[in-house]
Protein backbone atom coordinates (compact mmCIF):
# COMPACT_ATOMS: atom_id res chain seq x y z
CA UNK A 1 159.90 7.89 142.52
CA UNK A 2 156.12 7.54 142.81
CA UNK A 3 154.32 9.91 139.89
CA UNK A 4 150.73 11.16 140.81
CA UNK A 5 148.70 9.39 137.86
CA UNK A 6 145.45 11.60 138.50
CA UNK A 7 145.16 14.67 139.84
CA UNK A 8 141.92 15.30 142.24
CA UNK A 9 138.79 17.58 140.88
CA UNK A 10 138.98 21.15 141.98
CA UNK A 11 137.62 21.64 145.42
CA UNK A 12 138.36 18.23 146.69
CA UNK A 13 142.07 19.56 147.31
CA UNK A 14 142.92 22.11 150.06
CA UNK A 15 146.73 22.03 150.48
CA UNK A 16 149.28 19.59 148.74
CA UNK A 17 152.37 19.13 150.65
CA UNK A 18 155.63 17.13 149.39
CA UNK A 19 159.25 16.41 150.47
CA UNK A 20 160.08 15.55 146.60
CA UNK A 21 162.03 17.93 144.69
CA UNK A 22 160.38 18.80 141.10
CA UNK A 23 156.83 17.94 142.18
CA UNK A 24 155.54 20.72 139.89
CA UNK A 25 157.03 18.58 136.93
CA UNK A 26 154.95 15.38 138.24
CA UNK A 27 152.31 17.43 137.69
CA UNK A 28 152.69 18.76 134.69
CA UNK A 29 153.40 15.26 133.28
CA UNK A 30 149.80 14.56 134.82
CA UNK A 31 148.10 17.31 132.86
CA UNK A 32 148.90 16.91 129.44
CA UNK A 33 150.80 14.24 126.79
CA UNK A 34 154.60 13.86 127.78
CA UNK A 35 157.01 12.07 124.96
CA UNK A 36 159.93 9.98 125.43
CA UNK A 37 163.13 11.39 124.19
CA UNK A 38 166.92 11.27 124.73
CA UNK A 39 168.61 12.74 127.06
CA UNK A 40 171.40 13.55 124.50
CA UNK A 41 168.80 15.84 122.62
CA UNK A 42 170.14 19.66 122.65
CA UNK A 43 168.35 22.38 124.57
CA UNK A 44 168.46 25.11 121.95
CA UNK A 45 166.93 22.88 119.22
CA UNK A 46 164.40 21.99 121.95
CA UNK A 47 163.12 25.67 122.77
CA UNK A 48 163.33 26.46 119.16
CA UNK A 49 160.35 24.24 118.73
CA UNK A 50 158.76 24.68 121.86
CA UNK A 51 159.83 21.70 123.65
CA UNK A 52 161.38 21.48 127.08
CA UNK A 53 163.69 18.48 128.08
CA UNK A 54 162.70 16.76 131.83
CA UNK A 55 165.59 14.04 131.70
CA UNK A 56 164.73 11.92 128.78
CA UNK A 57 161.14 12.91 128.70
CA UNK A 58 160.11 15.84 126.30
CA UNK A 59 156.98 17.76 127.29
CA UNK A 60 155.87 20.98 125.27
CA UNK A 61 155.88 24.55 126.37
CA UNK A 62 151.94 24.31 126.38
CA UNK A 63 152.29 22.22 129.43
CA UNK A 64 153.51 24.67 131.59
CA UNK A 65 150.83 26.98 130.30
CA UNK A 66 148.17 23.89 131.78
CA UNK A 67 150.22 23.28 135.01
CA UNK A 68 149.78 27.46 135.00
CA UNK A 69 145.92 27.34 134.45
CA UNK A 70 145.32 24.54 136.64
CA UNK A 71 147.33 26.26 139.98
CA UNK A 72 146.46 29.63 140.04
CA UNK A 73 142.97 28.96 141.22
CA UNK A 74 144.51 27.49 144.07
């Protein structure tokens, strides 16, 4: 599975196509700190604190607020 490392500046981008499932969640990986957890970590305790669970990798609701920010201009 090949992760995008940097995303492109805005306007250099017209269309982003894919065949990968979960592509939004490459991104969001992209745009903000992810942290390496377990994948035995429980989902309610997780969204308690703001905290989603992407396999073993723990990325915070803010995140999905940047991911949000950065593709509605598109």
């Amino acid at each position: 599975q090949h992760v995008p490392k940097v995303l492109p500046p805005p306007g250099q981008v017209d269309v982003l196509v894919t065949t990968a499932g979960g592509v939004e969640e490459d991104l969001i990986k992209c745009l903000a700190p992810t942290y390496i957890g377990d994948f035995q970590l429980r989902g309610r305790d997780l969204r308690e604190n703001g905290i989603n669970r992407i396999g073993n990798l723990l990325v915070p609701n803010d995140n999905y607020c940047k991911f949000e920010d950065w593709l509605m201009p598109i």
